[in-house]
Protein backbone atom coordinates (compact mmCIF):
# COMPACT_ATOMS: atom_id res chain seq x y z
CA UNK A 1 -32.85 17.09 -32.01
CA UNK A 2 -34.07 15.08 -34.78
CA UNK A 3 -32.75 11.31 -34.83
CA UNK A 4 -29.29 10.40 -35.48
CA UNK A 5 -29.00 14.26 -36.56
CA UNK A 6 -27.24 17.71 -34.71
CA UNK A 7 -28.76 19.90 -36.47
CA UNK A 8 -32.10 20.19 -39.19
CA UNK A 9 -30.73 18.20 -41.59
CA UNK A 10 -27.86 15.57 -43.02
CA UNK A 11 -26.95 18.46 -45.75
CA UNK A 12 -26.58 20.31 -42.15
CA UNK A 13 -24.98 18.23 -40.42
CA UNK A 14 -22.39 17.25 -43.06
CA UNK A 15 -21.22 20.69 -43.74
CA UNK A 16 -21.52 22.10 -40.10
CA UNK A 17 -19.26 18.75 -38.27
CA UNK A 18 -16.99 17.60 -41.23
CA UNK A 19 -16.76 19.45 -44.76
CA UNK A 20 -14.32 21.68 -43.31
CA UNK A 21 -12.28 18.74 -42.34
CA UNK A 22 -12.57 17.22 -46.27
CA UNK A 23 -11.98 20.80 -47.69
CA UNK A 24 -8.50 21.51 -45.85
CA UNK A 25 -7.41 17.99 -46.51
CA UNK A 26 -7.70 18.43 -50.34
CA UNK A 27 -6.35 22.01 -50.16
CA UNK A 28 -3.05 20.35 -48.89
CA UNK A 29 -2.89 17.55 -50.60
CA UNK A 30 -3.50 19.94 -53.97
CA UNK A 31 -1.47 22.88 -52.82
CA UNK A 32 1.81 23.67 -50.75
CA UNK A 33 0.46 25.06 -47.80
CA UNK A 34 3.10 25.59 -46.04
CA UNK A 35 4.02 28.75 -48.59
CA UNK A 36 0.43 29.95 -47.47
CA UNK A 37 0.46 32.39 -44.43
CA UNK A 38 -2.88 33.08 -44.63
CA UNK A 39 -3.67 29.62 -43.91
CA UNK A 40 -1.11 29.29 -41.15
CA UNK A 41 -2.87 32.48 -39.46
CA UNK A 42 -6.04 31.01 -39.72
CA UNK A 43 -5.51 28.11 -38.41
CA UNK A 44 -2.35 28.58 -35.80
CA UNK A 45 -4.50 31.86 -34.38
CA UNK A 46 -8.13 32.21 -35.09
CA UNK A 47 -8.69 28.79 -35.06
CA UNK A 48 -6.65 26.73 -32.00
CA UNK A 49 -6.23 30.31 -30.00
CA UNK A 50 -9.16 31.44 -30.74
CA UNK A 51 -11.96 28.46 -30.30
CA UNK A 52 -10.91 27.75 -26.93
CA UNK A 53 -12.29 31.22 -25.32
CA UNK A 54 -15.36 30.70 -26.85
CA UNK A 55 -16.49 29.05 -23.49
CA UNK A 56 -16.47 31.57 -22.07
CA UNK A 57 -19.84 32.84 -23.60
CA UNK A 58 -21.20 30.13 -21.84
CA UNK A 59 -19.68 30.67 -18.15
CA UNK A 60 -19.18 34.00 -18.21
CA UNK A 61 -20.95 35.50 -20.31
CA UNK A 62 -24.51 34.50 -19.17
CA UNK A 63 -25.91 36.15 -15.77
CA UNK A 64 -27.48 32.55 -14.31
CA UNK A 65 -24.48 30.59 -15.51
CA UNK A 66 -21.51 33.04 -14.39
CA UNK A 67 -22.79 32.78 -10.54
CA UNK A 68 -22.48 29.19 -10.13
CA UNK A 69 -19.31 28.01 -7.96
CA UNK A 70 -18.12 25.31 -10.33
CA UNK A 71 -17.49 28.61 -13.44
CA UNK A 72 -14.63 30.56 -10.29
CA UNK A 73 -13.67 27.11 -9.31
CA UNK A 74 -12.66 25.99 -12.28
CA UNK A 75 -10.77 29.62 -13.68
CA UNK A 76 -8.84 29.42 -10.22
CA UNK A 77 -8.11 26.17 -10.49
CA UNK A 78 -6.61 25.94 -14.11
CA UNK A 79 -4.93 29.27 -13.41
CA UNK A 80 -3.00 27.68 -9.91
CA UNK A 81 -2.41 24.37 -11.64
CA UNK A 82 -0.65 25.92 -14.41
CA UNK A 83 1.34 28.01 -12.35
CA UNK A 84 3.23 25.33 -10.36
CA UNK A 85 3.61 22.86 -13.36
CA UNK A 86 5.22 25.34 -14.87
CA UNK A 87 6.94 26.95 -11.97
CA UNK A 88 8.08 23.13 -10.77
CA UNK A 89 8.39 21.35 -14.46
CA UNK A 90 9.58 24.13 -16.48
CA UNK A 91 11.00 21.38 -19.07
CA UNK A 92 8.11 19.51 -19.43
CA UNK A 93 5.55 22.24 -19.27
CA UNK A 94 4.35 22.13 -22.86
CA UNK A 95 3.93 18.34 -22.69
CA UNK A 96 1.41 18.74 -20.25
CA UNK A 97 -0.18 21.24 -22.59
CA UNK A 98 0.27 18.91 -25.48
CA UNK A 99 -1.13 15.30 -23.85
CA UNK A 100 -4.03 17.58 -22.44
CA UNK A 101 -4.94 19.20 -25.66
CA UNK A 102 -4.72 16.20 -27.68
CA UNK A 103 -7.01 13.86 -24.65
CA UNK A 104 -9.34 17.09 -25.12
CA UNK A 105 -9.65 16.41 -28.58
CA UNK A 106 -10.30 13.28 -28.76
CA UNK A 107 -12.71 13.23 -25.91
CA UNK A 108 -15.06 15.93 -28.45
CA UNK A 109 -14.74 13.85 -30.93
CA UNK A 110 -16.03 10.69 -28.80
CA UNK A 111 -19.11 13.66 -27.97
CA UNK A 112 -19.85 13.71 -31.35
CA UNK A 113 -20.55 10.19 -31.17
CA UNK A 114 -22.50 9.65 -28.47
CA UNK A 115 -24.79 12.94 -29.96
CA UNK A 116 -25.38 10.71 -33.12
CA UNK A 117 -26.43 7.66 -30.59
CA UNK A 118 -28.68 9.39 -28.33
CA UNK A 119 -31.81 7.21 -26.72
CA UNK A 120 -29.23 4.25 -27.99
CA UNK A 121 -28.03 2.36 -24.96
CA UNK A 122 -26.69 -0.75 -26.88
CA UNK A 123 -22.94 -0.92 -27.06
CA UNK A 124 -22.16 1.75 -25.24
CA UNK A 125 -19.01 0.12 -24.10
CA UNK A 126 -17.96 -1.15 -27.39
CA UNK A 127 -18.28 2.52 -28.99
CA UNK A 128 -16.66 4.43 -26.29
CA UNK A 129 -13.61 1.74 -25.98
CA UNK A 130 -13.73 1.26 -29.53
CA UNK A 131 -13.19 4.69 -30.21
CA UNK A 132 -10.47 5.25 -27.97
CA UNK A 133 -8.88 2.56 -29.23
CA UNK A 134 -9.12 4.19 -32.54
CA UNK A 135 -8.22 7.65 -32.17
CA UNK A 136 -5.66 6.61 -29.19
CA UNK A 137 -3.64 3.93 -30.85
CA UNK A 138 -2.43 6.11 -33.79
CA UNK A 139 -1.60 8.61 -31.27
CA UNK A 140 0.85 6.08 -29.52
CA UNK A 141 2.26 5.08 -32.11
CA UNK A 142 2.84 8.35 -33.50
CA UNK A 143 5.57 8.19 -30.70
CA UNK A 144 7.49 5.62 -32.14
CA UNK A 145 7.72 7.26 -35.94
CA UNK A 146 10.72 9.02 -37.09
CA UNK A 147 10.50 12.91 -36.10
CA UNK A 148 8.67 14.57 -38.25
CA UNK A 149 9.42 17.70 -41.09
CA UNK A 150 8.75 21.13 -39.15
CA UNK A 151 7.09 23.18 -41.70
CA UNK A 152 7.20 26.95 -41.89
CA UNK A 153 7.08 28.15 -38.10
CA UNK A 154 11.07 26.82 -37.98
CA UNK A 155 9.65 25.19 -34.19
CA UNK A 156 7.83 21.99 -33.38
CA UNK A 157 4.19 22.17 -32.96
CA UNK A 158 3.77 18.70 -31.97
CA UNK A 159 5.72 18.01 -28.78
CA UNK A 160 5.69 14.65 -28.35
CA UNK A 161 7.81 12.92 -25.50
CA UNK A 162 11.11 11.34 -27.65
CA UNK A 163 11.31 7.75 -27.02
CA UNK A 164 14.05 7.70 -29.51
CA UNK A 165 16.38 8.92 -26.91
CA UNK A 166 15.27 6.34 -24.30
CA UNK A 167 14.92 3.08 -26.92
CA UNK A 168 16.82 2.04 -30.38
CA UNK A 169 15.31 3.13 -33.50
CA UNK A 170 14.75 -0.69 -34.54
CA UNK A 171 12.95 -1.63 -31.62
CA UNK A 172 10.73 1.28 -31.94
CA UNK A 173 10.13 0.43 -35.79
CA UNK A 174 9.15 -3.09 -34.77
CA UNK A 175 6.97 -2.05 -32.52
CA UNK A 176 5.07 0.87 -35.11
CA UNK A 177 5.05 -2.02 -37.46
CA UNK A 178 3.66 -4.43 -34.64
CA UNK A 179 0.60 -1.53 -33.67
CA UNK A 180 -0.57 -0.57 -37.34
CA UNK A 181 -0.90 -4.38 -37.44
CA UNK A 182 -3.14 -4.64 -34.24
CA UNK A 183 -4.61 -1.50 -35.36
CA UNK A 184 -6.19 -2.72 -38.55
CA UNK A 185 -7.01 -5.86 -37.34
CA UNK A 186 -8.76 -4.09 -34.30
CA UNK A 187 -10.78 -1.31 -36.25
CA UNK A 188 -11.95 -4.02 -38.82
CA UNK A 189 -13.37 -6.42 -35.69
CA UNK A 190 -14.91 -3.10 -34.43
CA UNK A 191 -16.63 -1.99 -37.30
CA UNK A 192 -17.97 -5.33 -38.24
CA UNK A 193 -19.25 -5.81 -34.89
CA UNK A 194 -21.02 -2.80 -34.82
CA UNK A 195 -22.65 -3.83 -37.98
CA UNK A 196 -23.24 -7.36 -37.20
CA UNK A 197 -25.52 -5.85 -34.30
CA UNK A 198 -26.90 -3.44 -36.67
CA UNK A 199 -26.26 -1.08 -34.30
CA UNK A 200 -23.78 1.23 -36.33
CA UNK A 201 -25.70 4.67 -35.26
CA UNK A 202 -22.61 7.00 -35.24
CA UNK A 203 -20.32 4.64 -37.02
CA UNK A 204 -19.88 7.15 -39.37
CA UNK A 205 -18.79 9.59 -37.07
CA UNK A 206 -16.37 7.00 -35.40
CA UNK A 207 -14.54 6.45 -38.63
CA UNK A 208 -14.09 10.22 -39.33
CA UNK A 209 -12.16 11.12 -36.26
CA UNK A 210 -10.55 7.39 -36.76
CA UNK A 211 -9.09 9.17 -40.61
CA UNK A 212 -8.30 11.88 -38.86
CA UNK A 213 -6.56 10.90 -36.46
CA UNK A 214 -4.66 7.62 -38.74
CA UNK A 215 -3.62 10.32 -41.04
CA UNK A 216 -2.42 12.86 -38.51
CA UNK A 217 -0.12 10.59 -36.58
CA UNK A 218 0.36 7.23 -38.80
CA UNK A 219 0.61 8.55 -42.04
CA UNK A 220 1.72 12.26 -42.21
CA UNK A 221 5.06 12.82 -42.28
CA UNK A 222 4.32 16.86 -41.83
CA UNK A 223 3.59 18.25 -38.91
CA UNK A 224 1.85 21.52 -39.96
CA UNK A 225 -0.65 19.09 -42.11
CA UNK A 226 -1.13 16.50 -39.38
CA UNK A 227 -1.87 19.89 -37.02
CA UNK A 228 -3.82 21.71 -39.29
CA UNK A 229 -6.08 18.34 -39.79
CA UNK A 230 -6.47 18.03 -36.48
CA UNK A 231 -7.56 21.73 -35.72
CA UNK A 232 -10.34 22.00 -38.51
CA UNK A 233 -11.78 18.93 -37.46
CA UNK A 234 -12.23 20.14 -33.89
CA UNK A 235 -12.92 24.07 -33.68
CA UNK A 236 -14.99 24.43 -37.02
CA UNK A 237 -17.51 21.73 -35.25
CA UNK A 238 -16.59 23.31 -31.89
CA UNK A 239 -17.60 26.79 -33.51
CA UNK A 240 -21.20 25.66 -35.13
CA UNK A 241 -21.86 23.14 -32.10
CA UNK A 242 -21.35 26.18 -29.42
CA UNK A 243 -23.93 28.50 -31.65
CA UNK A 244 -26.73 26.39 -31.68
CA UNK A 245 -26.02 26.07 -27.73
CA UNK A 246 -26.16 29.98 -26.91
CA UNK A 247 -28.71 30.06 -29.34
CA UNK A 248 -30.89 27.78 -27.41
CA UNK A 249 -29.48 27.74 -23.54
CA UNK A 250 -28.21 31.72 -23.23
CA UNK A 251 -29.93 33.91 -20.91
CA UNK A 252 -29.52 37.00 -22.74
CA UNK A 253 -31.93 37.82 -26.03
CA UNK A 254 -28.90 39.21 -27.95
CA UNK A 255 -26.47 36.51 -27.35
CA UNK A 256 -29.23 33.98 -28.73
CA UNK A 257 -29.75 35.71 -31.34
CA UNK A 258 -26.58 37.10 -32.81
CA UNK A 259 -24.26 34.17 -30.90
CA UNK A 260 -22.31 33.84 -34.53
CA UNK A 261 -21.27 37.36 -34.83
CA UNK A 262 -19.62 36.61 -30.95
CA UNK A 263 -18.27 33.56 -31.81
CA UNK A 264 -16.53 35.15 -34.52
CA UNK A 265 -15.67 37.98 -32.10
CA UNK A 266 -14.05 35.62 -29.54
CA UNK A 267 -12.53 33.47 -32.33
CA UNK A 268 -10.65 36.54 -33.30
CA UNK A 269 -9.67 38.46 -29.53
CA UNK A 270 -8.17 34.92 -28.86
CA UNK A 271 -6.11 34.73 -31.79
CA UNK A 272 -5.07 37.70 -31.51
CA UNK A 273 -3.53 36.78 -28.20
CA UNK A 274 -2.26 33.56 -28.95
CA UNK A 275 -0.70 35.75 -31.51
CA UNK A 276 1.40 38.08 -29.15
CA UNK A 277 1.69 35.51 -25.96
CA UNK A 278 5.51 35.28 -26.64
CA UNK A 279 5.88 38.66 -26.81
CA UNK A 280 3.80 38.91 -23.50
CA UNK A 281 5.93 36.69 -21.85
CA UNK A 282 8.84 38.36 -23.08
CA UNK A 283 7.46 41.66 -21.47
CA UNK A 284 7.07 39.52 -18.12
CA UNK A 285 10.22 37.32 -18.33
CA UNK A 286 11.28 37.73 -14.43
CA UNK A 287 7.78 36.33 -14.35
CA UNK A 288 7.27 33.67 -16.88
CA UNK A 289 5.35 31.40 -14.40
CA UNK A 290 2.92 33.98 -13.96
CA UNK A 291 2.82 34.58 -17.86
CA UNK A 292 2.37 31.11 -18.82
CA UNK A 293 -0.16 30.28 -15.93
CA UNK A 294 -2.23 33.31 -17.16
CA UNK A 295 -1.80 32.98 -20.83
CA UNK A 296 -2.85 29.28 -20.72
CA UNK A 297 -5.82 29.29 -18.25
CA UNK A 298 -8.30 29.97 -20.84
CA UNK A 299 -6.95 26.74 -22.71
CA UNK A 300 -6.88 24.42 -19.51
CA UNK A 301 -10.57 26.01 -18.00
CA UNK A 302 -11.78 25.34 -21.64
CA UNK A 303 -11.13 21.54 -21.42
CA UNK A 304 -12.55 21.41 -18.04
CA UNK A 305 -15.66 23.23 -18.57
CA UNK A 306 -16.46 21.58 -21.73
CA UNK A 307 -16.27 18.36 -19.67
CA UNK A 308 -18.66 19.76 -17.70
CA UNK A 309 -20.87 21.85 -19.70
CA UNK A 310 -21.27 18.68 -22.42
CA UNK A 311 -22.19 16.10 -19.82
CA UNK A 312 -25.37 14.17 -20.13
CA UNK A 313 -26.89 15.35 -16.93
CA UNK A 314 -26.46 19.17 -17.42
CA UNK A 315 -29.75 20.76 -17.73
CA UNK A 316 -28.78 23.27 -20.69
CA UNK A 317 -27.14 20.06 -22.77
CA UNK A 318 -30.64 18.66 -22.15
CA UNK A 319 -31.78 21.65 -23.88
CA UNK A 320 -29.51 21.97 -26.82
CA UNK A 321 -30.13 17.56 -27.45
CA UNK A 322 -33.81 18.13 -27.08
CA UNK A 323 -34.19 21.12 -29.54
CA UNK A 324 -34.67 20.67 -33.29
């Protein structure tokens, strides 16, 4: 991998991790996209249900990879974990599919980073702090803003835990005020910092998820935008990151060589079924544990894997940083 690049090129690299991200903003800001069901398909389905069982090309699709313990370990695992949350929490099942998708996302995000600062050791507690600070505050504070509009689906995507039923609405508009304050002040200090030390490799990157996420959750007041902002910004890079890594780390010829055309495959099998899972759980309703806990162990096995498959010392990420 060529220095403070992904892939060949900035032109590359700049349409590949964060044009999408640009292009969908500007389509809603321009249009009404909540009139657009195309765009709700595409994002709500192929995109979120989709990306996530593209890691399974990795795990399970690839002879070496697929006979490791850590691949069963994990599928198990995320399918019995899910199973008693739900089957013990009913109530608060989708917020622990909501904080875990959102931690997910930011921790790719903070990936992206650290790929732009590779062989740079300087800092490396300033950028990952710094960044968490970034993409985590908004995310907090998002808690204490005024629900927001639905959009089209007529149900809430976002499920955040309501403070307004635990604290006044003042108090909790003091505080919002009191964080985008801090927040400011703190991303200014970081980013001059950073600079100061001329050591700003991935800065860029930093202040891109930082947008995203200060948008999403400090300045949208519409949940479908805030949720489509957040998807393109993590499964279109997700998509082109996870090609170049069959292309490179896959065992099998074919997968290497066509891995788009199964991305695009698996983009679209998972939609579809993040498409019916209501009416599968509907079909299974003396069972809805056993739905759920099914239907949601490719999400939960995605996060984990990812944690593992991205991690510095794993001998095919190796590969993919090394190749150019």
């Amino acid at each position: 991998m060529e220095k403070n690049l992904i892939f060949s090129s900035r032109l590359e690299d700049f349409a590949k991790i964060f044009l999408a991200t640009f292009l969908v903003f500007f389509f809603m800001m321009m249009t009404d996209v909540m009139t657009s069901t195309a765009f709700l398909l595409v994002t709500i389905y192929f995109l979120d249900g989709g990306h996530v069982y593209s890691t399974l090309l990795e795990v399970l699709g690839d002879p070496e990879e697929v006979r490791k313990k850590y691949v069963w370990i994990v599928l198990l695992g995320s399918f019995f974990l899910n199973f008693f949350v739900h089957l013990i929490f009913t109530d608060y099942f989708f917020y622990y599919i909501f904080y875990f998708t959102i931690y997910h996302n930011m921790r790719q995000g903070l990936g992206v980073t650290f790929l732009y600062r590779i062989g740079e050791k300087r800092a490396v507690f300033v950028v990952k702090w710094g960044y968490y600070f970034l993409t985590m505050l908004p995310f907090i504070l998002f808690h204490m803003k005024p629900q927001m509009t639905e959009g089209k689906l007529g149900e809430a995507i976002i499920k955040p835990i309501d403070l307004y039923q635990v604290f006044s609405a003042q108090s909790l508009e003091s505080a919002f005020k009191a964080g985008v304050i801090l927040y400011i002040v703190g991303a200014v200090l970081i980013g001059a910092y950073l600079i100061y030390k001329k050591n700003a490799r991935g800065f860029l990157s930093m202040l891109f998820f930082m947008a995203v996420y200060a948008y999403a959750f400090l300045i949208s007041t519409n949940e479908m935008k805030s949720y489509a902002l957040l998807i393109f910004s993590h499964a279109i890079p997700y998509y082109f990151l996870m090609e170049k890594r069959l292309g490179v780390t896959h065992k099998l010829n074919f997968m290497q060589r066509y891995a788009w055309l199964f991305l695009l495959v698996i983009f679209a099998i998972g939609g579809v079924i993040d498409y019916y899972q209501t009416d599968i759980v509907d079909l299974m309703e003396p069972f809805d544990s056993l739905a759920w806990a099914l239907l949601t162990t490719p999400l939960i096995s995605h996060f984990i894997y990812d944690a593992i498959i991205w991690k510095r010392g794993n001998e095919r990420f190796h590969a993919f940083v090394t190749h150019t």
